[in-house]
N, C-alpha and C. Protein backbone atom coordinates (compact mmCIF):
# COMPACT_ATOMS: atom_id res chain seq x y z
N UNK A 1 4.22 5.60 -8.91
CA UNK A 1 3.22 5.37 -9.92
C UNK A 1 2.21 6.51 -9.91
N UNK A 2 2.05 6.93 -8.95
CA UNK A 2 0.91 7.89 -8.66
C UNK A 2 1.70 9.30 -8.90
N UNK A 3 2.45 9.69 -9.01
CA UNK A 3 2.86 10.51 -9.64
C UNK A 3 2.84 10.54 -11.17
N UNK A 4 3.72 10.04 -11.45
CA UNK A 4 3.12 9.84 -13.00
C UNK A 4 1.61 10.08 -13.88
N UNK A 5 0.72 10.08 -13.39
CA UNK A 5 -0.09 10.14 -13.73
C UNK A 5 -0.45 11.43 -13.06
N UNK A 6 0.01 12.45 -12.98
CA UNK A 6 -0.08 14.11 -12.45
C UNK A 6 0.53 14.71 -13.11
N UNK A 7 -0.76 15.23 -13.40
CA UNK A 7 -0.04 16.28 -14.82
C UNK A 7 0.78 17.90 -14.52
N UNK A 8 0.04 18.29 -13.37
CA UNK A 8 1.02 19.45 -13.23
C UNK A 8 1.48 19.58 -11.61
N UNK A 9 2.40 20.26 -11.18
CA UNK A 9 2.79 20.49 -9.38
C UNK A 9 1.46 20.87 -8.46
N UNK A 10 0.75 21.63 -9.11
CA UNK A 10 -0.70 21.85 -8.25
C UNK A 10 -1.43 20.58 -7.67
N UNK A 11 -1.30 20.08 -8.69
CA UNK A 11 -2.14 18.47 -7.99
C UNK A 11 -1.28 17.75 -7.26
N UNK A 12 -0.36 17.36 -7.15
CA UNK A 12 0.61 16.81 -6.44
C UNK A 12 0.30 16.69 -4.88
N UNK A 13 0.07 18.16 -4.00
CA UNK A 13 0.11 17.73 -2.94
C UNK A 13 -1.52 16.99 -2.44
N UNK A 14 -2.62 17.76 -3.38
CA UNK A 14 -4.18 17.17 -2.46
C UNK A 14 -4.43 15.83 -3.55
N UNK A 15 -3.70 15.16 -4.72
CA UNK A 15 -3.60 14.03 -5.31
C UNK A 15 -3.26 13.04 -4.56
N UNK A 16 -2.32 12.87 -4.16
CA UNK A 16 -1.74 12.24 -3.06
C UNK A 16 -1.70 11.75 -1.84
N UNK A 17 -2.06 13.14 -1.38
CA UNK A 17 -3.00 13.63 0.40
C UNK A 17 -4.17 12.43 -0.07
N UNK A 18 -4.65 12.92 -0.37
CA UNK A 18 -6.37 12.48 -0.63
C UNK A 18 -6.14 10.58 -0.69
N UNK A 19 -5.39 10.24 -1.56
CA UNK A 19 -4.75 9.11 -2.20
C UNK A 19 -4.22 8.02 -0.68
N UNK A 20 -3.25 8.48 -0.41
CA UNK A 20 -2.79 7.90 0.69
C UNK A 20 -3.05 7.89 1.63
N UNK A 21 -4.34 8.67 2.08
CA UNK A 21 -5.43 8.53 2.97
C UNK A 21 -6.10 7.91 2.66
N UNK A 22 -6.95 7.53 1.64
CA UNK A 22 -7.82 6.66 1.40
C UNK A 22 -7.33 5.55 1.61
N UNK A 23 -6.19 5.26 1.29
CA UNK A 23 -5.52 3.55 0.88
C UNK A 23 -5.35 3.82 2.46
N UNK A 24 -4.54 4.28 3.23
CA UNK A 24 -4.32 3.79 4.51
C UNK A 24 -5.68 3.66 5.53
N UNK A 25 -6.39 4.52 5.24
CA UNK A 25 -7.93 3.48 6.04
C UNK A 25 -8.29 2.33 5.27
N UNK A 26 -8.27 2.57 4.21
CA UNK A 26 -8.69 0.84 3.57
C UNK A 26 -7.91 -0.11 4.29
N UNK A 27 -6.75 0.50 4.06
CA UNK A 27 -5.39 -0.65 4.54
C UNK A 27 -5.45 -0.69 5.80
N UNK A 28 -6.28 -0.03 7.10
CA UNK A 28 -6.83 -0.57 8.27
C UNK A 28 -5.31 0.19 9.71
N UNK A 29 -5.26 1.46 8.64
CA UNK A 29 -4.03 1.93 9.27
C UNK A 29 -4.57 2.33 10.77
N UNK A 30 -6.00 3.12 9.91
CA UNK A 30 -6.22 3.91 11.56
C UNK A 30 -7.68 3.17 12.27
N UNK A 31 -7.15 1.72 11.99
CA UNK A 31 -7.84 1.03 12.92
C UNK A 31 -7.47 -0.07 13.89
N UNK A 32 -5.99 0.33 13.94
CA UNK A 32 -5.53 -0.86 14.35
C UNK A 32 -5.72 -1.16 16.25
N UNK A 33 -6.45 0.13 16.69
CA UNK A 33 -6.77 -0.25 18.22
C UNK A 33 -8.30 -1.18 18.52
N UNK A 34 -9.16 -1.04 17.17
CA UNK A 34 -10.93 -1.21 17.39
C UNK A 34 -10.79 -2.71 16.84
N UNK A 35 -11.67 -3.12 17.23
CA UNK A 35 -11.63 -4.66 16.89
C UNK A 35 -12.71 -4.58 16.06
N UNK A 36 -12.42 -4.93 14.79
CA UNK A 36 -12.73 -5.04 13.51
C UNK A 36 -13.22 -5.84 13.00
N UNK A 37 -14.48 -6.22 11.95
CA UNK A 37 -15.07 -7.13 11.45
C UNK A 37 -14.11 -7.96 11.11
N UNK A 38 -14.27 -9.56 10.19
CA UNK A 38 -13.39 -9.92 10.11
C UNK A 38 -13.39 -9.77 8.42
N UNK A 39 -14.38 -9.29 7.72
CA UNK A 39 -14.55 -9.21 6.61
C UNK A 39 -13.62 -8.06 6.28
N UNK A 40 -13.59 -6.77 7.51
CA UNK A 40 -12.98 -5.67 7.18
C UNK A 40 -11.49 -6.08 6.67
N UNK A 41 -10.53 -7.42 8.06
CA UNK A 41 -9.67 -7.67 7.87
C UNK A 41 -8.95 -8.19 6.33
N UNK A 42 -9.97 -8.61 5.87
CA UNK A 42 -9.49 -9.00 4.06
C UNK A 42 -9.41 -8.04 4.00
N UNK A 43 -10.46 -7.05 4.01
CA UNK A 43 -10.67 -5.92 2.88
C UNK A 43 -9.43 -5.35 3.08
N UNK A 44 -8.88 -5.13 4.10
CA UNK A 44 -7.35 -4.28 4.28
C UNK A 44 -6.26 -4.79 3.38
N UNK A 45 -6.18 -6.11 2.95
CA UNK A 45 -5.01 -6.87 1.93
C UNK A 45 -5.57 -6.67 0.34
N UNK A 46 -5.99 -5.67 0.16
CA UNK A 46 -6.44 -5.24 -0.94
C UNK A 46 -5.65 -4.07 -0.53
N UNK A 47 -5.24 -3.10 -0.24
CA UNK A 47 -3.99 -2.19 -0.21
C UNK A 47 -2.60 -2.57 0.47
N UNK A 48 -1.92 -1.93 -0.61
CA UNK A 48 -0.17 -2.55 0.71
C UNK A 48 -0.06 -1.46 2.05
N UNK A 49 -0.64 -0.95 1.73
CA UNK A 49 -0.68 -0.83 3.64
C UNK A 49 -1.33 -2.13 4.60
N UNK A 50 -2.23 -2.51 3.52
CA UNK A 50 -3.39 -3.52 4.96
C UNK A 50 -1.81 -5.08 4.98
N UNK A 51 -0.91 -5.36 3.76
CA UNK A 51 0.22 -6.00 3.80
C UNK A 51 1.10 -5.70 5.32
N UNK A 52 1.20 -4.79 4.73
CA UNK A 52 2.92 -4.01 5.83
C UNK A 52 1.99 -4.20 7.17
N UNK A 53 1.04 -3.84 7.44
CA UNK A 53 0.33 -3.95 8.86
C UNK A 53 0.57 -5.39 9.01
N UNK A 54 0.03 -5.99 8.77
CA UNK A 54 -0.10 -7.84 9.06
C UNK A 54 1.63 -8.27 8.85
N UNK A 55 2.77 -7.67 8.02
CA UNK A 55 3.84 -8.07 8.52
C UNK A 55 3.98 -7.45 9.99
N UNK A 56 4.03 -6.33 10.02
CA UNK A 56 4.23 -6.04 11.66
C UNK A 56 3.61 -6.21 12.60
N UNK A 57 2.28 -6.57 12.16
CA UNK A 57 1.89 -7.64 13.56
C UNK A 57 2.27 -9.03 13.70
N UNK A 58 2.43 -9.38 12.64
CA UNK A 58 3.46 -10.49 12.64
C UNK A 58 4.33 -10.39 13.62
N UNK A 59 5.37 -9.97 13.44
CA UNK A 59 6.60 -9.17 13.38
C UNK A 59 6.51 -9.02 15.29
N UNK A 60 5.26 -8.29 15.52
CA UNK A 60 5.72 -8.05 17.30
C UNK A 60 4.58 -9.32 17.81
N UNK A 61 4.39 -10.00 17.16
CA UNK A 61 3.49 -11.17 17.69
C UNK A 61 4.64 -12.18 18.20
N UNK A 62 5.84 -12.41 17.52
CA UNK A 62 7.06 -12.94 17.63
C UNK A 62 6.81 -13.94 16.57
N UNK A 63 5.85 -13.87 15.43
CA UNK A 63 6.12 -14.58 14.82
C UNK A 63 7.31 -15.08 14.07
N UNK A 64 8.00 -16.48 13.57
CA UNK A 64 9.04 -16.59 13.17
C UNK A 64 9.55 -15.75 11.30
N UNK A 65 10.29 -15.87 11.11
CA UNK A 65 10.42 -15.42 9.40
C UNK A 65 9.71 -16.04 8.99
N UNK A 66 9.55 -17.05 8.62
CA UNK A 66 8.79 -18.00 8.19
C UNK A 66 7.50 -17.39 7.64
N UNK A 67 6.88 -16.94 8.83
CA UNK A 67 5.56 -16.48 8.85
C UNK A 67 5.45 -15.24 8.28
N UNK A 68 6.63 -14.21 8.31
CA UNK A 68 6.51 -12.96 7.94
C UNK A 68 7.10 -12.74 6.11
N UNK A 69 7.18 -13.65 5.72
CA UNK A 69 8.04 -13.85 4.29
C UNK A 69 6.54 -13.87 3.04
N UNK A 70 5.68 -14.35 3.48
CA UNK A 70 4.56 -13.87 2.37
C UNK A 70 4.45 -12.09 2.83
N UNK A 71 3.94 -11.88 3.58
CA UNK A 71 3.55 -10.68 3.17
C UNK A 71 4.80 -9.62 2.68
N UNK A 72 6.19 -9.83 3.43
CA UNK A 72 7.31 -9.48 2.35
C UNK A 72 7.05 -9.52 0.87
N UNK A 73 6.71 -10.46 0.66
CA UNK A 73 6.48 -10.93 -0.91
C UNK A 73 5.52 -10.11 -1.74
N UNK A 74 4.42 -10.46 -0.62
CA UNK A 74 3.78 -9.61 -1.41
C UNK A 74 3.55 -8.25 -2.00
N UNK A 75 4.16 -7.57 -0.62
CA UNK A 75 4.46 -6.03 -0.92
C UNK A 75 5.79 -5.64 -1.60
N UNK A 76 6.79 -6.84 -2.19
CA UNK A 76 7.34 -6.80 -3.23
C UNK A 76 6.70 -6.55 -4.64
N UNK A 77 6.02 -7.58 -4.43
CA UNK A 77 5.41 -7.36 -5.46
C UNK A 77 4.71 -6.55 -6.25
N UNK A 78 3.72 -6.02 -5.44
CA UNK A 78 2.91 -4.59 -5.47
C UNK A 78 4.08 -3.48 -5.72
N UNK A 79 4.90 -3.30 -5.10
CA UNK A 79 6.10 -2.27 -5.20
C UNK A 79 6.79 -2.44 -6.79
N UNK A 80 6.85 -4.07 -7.26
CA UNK A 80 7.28 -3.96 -8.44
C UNK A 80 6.24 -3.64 -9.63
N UNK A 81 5.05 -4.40 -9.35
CA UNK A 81 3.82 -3.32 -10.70
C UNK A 81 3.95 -1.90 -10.88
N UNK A 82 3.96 -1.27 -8.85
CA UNK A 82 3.75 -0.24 -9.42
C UNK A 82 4.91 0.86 -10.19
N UNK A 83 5.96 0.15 -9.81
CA UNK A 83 7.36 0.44 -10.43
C UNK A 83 7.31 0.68 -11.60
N UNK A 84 7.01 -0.35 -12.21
CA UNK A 84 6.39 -0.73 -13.61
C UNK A 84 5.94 0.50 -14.44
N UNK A 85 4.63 0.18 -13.53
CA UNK A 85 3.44 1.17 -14.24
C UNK A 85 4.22 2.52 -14.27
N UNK A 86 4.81 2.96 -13.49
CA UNK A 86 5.16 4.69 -13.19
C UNK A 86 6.21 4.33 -13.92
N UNK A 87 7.26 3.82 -14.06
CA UNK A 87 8.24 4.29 -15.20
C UNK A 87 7.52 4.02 -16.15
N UNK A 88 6.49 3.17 -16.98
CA UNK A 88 5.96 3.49 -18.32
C UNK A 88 5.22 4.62 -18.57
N UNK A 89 4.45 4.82 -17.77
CA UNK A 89 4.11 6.43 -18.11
C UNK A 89 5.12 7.72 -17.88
N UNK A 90 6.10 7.40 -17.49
CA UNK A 90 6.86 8.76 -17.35
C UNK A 90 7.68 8.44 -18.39
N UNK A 91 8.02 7.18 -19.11
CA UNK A 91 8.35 6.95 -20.37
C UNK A 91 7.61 7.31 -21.30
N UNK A 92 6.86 6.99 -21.38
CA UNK A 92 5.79 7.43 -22.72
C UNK A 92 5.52 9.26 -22.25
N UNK A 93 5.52 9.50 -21.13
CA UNK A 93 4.89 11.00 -20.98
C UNK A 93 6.30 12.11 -21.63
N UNK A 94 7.66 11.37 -21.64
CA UNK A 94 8.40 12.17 -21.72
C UNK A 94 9.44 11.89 -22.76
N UNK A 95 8.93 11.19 -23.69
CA UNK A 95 9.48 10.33 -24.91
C UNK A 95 9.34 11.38 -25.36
């Protein structure tokens, strides 16, 4: 999706850089040793990184499937908007 919306190869690499850094501290990537507000902890499920983290702590917590099948879901989901969104603009950009 985030491509799509880059208009030429120059922006590409510090668009992105910049981009997927931001979302992965939101998403609580590079905090996962500090013990963290608990307000911070929402704030991280507002990016699919702060998702994929909480499946894999899931995940080595031994939680069962059970437990790890929403946040699957959810970062399905997110994966399918943004699917979405980026083939319609690279549709419309190249119609």
């Amino acid at each position: 999706m985030l491509v799509s919306f880059i208009k030429t190869a120059r922006q590409a690499g510090p668009v992105i850089g910049g981009v997927l850094s931001t979302t992965g501290m939101l998403g609580g990537l590079f905090t996962t040793a500090v013990a963290m507000p608990a307000a911070f902890d929402t704030l991280t499920l507002a990016m699919p990184q702060g998702w994929a983290l909480r499946g894999w702590k899931l995940a080595l917590d031994g939680a069962g499937a059970g437990d790890v099948v929403l946040p699957v879901l959810v970062m399905l989901a997110i994966g399918s908007v943004f699917f979405a969104i980026g083939a319609f603009n690279f549709r419309k950009r190249f119609a």
